[in-house]
C-alpha atoms as a PDB file:
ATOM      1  CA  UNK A   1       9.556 -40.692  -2.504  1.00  0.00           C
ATOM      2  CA  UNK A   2       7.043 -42.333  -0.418  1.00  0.00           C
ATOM      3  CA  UNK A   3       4.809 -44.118  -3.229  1.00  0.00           C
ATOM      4  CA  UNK A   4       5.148 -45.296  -6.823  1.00  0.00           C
ATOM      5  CA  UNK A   5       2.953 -44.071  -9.627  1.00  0.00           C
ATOM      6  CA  UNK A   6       1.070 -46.647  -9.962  1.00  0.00           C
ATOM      7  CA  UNK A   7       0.071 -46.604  -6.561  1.00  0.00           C
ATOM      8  CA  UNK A   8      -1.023 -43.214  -6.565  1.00  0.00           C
ATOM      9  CA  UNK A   9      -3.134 -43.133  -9.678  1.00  0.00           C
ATOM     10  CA  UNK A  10      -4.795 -46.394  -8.272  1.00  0.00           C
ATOM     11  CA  UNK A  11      -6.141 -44.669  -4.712  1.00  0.00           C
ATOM     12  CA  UNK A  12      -6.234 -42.978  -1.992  1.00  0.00           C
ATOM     13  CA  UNK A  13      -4.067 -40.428  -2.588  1.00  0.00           C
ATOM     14  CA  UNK A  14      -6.368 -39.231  -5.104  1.00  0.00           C
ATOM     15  CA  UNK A  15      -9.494 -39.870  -3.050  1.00  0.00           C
ATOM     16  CA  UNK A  16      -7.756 -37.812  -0.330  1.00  0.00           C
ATOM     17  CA  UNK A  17      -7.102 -34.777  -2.258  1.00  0.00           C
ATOM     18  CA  UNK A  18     -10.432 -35.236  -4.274  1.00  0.00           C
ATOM     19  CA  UNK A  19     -11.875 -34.691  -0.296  1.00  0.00           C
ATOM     20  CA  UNK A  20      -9.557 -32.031   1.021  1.00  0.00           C
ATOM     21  CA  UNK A  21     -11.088 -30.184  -1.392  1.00  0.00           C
ATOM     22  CA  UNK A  22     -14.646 -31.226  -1.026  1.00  0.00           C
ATOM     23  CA  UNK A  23     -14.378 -30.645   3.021  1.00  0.00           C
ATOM     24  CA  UNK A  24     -13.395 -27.011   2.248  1.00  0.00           C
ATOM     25  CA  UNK A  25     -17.147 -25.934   1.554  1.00  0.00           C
ATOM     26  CA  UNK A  26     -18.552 -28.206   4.614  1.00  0.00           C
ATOM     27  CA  UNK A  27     -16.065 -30.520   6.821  1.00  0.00           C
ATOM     28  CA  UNK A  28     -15.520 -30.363  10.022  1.00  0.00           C
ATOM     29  CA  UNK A  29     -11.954 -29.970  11.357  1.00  0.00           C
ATOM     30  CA  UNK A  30     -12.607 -34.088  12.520  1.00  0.00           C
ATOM     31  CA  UNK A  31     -13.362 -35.294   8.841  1.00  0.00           C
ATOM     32  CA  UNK A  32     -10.064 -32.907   7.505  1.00  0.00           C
ATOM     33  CA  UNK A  33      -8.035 -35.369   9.990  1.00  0.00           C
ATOM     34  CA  UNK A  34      -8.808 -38.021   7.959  1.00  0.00           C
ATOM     35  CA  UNK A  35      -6.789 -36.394   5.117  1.00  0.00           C
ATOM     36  CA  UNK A  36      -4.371 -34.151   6.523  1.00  0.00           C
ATOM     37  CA  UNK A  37      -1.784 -35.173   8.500  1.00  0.00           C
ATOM     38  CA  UNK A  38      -0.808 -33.762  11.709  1.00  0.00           C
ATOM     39  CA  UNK A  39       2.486 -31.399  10.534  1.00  0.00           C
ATOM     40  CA  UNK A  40       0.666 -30.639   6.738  1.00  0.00           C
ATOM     41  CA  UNK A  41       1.440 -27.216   5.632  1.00  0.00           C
ATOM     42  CA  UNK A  42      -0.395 -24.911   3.150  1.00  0.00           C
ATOM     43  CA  UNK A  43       1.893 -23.238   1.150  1.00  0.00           C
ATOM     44  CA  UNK A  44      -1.016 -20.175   0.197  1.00  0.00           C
ATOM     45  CA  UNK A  45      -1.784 -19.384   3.603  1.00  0.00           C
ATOM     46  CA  UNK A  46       0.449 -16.415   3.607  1.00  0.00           C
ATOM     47  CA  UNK A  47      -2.816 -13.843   3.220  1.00  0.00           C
ATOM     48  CA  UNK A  48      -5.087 -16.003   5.425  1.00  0.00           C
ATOM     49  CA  UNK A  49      -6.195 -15.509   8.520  1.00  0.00           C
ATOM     50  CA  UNK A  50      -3.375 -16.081  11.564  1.00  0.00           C
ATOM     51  CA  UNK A  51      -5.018 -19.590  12.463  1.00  0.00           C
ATOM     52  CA  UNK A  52      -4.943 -20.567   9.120  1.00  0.00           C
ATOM     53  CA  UNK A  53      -1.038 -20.453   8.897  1.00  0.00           C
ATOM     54  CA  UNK A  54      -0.408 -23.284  10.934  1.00  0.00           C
ATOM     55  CA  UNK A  55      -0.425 -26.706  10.304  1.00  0.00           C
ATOM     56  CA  UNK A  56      -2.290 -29.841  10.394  1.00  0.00           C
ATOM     57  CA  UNK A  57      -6.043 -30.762  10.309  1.00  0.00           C
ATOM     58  CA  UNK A  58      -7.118 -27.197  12.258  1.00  0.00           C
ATOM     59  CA  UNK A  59      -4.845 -24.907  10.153  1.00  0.00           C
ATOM     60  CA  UNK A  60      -6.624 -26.414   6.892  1.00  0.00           C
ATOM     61  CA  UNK A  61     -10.135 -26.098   8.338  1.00  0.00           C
ATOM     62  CA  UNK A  62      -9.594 -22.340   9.446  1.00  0.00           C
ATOM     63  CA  UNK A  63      -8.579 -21.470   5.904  1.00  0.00           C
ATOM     64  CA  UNK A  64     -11.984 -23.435   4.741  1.00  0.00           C
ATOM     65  CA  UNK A  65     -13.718 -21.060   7.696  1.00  0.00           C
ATOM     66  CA  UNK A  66     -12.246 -17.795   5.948  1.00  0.00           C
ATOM     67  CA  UNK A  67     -13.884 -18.943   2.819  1.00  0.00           C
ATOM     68  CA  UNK A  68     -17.052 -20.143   4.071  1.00  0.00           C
ATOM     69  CA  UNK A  69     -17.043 -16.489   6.241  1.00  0.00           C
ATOM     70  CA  UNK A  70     -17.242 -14.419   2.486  1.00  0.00           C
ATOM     71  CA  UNK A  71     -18.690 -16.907  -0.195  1.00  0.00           C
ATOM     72  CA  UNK A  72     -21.627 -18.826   0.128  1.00  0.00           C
ATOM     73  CA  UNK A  73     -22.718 -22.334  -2.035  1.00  0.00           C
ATOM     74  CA  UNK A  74     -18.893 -22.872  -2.024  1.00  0.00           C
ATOM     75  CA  UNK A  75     -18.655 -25.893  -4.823  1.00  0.00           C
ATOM     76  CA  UNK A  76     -15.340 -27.513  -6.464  1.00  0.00           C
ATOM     77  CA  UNK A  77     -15.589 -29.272  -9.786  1.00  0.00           C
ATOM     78  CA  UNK A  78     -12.662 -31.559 -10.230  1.00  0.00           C
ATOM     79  CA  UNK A  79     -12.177 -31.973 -14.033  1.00  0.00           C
ATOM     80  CA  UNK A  80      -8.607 -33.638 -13.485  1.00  0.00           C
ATOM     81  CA  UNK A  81      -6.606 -35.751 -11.136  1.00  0.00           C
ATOM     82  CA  UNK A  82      -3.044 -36.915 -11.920  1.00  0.00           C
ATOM     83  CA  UNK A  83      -0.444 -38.332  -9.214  1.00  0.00           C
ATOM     84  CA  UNK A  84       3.080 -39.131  -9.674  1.00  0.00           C
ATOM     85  CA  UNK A  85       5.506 -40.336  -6.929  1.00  0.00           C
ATOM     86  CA  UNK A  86       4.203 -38.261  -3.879  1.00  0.00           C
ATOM     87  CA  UNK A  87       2.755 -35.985  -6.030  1.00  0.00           C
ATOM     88  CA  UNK A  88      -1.263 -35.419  -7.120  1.00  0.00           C
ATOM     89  CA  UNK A  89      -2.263 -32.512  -8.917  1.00  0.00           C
ATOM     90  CA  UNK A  90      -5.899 -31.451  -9.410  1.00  0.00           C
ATOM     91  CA  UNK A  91      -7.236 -28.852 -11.939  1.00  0.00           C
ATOM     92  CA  UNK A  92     -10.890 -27.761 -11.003  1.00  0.00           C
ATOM     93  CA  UNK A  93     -13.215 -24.987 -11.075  1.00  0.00           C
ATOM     94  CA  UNK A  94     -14.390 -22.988  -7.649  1.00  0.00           C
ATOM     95  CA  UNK A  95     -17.531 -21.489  -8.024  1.00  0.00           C
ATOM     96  CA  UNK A  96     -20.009 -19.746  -5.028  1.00  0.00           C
ATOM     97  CA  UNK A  97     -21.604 -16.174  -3.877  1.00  0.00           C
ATOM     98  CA  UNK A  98     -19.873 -13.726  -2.251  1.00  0.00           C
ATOM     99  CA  UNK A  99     -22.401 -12.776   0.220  1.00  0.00           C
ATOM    100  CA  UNK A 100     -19.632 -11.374   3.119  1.00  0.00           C
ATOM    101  CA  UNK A 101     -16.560  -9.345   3.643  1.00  0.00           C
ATOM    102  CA  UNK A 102     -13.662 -11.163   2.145  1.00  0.00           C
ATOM    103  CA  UNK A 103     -10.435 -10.400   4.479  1.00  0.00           C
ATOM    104  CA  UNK A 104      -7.279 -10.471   2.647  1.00  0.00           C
ATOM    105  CA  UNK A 105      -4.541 -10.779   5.480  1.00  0.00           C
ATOM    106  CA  UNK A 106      -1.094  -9.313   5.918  1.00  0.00           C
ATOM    107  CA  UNK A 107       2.238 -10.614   6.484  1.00  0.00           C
ATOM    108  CA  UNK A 108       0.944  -9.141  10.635  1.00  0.00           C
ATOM    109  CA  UNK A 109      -1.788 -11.277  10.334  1.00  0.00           C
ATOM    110  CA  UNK A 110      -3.928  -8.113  10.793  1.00  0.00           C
ATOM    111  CA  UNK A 111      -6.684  -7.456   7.866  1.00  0.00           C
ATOM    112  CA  UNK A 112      -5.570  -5.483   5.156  1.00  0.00           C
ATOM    113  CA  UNK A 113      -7.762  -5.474   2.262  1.00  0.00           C
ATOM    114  CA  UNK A 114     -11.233  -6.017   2.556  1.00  0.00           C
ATOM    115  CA  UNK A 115     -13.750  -6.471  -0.006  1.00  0.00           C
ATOM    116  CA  UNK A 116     -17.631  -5.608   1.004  1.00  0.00           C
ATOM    117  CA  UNK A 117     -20.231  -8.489  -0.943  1.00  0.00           C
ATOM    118  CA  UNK A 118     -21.235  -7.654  -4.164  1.00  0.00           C
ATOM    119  CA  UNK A 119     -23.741 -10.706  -4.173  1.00  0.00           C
ATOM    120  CA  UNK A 120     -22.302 -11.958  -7.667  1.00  0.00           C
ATOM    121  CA  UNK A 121     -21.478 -15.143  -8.351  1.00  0.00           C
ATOM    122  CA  UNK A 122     -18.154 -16.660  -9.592  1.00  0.00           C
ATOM    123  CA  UNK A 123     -16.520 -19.514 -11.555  1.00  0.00           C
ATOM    124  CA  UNK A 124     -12.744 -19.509 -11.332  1.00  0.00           C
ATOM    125  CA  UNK A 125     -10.578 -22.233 -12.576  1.00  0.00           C
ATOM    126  CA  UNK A 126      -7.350 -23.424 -10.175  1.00  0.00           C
ATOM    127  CA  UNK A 127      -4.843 -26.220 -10.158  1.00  0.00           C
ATOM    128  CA  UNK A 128      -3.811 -27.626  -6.799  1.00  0.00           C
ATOM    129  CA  UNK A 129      -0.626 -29.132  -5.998  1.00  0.00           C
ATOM    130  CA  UNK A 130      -0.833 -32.042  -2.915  1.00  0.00           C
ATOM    131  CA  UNK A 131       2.245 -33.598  -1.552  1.00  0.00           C
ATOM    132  CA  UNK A 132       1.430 -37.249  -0.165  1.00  0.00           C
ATOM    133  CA  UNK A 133       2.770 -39.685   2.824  1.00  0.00           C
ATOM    134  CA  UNK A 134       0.648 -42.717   2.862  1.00  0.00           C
ATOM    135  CA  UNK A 135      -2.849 -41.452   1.926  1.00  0.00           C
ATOM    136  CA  UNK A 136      -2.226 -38.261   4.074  1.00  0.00           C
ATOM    137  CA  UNK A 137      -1.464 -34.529   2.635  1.00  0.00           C
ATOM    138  CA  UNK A 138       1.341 -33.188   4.311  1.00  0.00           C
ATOM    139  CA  UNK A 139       1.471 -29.922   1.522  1.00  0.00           C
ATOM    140  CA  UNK A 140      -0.494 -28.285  -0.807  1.00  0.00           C
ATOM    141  CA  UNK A 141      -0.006 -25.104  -2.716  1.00  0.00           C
ATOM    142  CA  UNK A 142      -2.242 -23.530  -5.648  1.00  0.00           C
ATOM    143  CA  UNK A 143      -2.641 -21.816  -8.629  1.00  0.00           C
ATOM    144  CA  UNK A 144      -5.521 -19.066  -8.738  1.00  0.00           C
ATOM    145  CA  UNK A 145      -7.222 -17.333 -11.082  1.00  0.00           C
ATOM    146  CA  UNK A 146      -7.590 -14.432  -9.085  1.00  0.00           C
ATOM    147  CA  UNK A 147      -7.769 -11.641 -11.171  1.00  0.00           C
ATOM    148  CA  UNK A 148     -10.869 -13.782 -12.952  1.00  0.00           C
ATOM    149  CA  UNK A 149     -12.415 -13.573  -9.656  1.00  0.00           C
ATOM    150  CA  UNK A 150     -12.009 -10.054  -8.974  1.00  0.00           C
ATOM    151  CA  UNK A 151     -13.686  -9.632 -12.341  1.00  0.00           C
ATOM    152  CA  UNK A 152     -16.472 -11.566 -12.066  1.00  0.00           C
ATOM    153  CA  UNK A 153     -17.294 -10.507  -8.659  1.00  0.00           C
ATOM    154  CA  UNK A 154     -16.844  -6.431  -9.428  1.00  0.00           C
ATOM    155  CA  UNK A 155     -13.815  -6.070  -7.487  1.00  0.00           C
ATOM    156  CA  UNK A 156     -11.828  -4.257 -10.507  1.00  0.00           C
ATOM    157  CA  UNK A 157     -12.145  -1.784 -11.624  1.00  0.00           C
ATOM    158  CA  UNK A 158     -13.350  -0.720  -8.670  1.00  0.00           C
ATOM    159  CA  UNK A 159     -15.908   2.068  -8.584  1.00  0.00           C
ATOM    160  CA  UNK A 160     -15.935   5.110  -6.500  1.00  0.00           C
ATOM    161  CA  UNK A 161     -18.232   3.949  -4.381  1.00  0.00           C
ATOM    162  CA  UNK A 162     -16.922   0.350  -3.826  1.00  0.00           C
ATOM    163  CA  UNK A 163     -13.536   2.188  -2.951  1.00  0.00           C
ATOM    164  CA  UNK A 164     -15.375   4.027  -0.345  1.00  0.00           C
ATOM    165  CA  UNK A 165     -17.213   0.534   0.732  1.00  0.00           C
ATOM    166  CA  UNK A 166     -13.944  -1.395   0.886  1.00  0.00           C
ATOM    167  CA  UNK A 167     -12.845   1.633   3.238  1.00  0.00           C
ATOM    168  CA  UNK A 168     -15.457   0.982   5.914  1.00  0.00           C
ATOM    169  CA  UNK A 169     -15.010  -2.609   5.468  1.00  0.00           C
ATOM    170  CA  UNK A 170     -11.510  -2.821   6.580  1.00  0.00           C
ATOM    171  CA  UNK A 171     -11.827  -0.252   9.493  1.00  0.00           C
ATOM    172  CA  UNK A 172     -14.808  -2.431  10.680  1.00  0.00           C
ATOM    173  CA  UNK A 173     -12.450  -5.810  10.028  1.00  0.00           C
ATOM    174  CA  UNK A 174      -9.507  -4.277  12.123  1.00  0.00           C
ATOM    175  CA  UNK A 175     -11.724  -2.563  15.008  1.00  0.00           C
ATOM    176  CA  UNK A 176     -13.246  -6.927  14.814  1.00  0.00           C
ATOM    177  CA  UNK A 177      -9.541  -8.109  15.033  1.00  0.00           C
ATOM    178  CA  UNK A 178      -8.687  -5.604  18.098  1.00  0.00           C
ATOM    179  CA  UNK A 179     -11.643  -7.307  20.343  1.00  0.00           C
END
């Protein structure tokens, strides 16, 4: 283990993972360098975009692109922070407007669901899981309320029509992929 407790609860650790966060509605792949170091992994990449399941600074900020791509006024509310040993953990709320195709990615990196903008809003609660050297994230995994989201944004029960809409979506998304 790389730090104590006490040093994480005290610092930077915390401030690091506070901003990881923060820089996924509006960093720049220069300003997630600060926080992510070189070889960091994402554990929840696995349905992101190809780029995006990488690692480092650039993998991180192409999984903040693919978010920024569907939902706009992208926002995290941190309600808790707790580190132990190399460990932080944050519990927050992700709210925004889902104002673009939202590309859900398979294990080909090729899109395979897609899910046309409903212009709704959402408010979904998530714990994040950050695994520290130094002040630097070198993994991070999550816990989603996704189903909440699909909810709140109309995704299910899908209608007829959205069916149809998430049909022309994904054609369009894979004829985008192929150029």
């Amino acid at each position: 283990m790389s730090q104590s407790t006490s040093e994480l609860s005290t610092g930077a650790a915390k401030s690091a993972c506070r901003r990881s966060v923060e820089l996924m509605a509006a960093g720049t792949v220069e300003e997630f360098a600060a926080v992510i170091a070189p070889d960091a992994v994402n554990r929840e990449a696995g349905a992101e975009p190809p780029a995006a399941r990488g690692r480092g600074p650039a993998a991180f900020f192409a999984s903040a692109q693919w978010l920024r791509d569907a939902f706009d006024d992208l926002h995290w509310e941190t309600h808790e922070l707790v580190g132990e040993d190399d460990l932080v953990c944050m519990y927050a709320t992700m709210s925004g407007v889902h104002t673009r195709p939202f590309v859900v990615y398979g294990p080909d990196g090729r899109p395979d669901q897609v899910f046309p903008p409903t212009g709704r809003t959402f408010a979904v609660t998530q714990s994040h899981w950050f695994r520290m050297a130094g002040d630097k994230i070198i993994e991070h995994w999550a816990n989603r309320d996704d189903q909440g989201q699909a909810l709140q944004l109309g995704w299910v029960p899908p209608t007829p029509a959205y069916l149809w809409r998430m049909r022309v979506a994904r054609r369009r998304a894979i004829q985008a992929a192929r150029s």
